[in-house]
Protein backbone atom coordinates (compact mmCIF):
# COMPACT_ATOMS: atom_id res chain seq x y z
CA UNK A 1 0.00 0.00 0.00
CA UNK A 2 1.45 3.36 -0.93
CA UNK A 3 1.48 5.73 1.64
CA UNK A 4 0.67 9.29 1.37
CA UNK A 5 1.65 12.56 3.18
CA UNK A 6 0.12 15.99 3.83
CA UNK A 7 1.04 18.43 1.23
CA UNK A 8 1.93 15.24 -1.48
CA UNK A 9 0.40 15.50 -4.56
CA UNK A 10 -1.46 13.11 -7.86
CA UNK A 11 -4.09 13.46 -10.26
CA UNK A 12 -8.35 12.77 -10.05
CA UNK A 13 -11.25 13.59 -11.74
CA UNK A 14 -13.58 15.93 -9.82
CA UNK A 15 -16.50 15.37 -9.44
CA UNK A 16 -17.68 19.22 -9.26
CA UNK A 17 -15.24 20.77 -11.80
CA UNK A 18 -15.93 17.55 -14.20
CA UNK A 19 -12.66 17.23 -15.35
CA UNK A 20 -8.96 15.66 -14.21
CA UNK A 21 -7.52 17.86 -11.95
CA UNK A 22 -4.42 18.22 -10.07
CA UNK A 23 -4.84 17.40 -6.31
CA UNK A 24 -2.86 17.87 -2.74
CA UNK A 25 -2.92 15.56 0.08
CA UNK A 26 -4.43 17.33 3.01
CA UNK A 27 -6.17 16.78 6.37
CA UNK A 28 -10.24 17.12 6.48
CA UNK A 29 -13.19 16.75 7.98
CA UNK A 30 -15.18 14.60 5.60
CA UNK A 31 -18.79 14.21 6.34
CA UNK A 32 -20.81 10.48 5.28
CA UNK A 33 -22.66 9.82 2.44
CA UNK A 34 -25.46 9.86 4.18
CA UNK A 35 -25.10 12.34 6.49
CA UNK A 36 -25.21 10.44 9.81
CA UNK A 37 -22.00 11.86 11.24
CA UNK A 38 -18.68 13.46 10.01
CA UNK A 39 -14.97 11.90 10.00
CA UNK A 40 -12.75 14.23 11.34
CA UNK A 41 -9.11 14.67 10.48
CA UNK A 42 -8.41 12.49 7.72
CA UNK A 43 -5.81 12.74 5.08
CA UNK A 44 -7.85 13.68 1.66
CA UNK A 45 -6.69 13.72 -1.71
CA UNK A 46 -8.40 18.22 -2.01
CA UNK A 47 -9.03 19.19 -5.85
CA UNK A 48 -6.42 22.30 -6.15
CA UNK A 49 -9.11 23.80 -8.14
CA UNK A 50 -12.16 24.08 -6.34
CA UNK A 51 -10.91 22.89 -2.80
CA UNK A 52 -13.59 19.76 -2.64
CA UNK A 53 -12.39 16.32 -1.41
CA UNK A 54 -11.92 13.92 -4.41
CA UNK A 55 -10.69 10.73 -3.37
CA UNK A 56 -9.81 9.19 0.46
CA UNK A 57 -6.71 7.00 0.33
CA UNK A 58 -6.55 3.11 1.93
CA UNK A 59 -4.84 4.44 5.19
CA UNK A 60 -7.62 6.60 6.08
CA UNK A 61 -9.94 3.44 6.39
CA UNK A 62 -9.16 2.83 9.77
CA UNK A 63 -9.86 6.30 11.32
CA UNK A 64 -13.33 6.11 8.60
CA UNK A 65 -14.32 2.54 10.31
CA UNK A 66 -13.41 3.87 14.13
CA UNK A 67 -16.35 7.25 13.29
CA UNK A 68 -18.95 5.19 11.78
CA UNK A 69 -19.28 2.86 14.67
CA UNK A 70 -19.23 5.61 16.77
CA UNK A 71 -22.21 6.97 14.75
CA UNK A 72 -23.79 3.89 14.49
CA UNK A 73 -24.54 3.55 18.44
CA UNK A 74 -28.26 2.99 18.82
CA UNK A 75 -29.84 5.55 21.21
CA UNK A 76 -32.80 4.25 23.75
CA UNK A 77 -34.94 6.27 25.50
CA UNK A 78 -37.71 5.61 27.38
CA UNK A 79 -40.66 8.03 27.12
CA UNK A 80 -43.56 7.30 29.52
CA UNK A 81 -46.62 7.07 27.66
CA UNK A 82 -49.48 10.19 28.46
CA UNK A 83 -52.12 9.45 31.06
CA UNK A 84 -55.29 9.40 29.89
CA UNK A 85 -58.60 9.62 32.23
């Protein structure tokens, strides 16, 4: 597995700017897909262009896996249920 630094640099397409861009390795806070929760402080592959993240390399899996679990902890509550007379 290659490993990457902050401030390295390759080549993606962007998704925004539709087109292959240049890019620099850089620490984010990425949210999910679906919007449960937010990674923070992962390396990112940033489009030099129009600053969005573009790709997430292999050795930010780990620190990805560790905040969705987090997120994924079910919350129970208990609410009484109204009195009715």
């Amino acid at each position: 597995m290659k490993r990457y630094q902050p401030g390295g640099t390759s080549k993606a397409i962007c998704p925004h700017c539709g087109k292959l861009v240049s890019t620099t390795f850089a620490y984010r806070d990425v949210p999910f897909d679906d919007g449960t929760g937010v990674v923070k402080g992962i390396l990112a592959a940033v489009c030099d262009e129009c600053a969005a993240v573009v790709s997430i390399p292999a050795q930010s899996t780990p620190a990805i896996r560790r905040a969705r679990e987090a997120a994924d902890i079910p919350l129970e509550v208990s609410i009484p249920a109204p009195e009715t007379r």
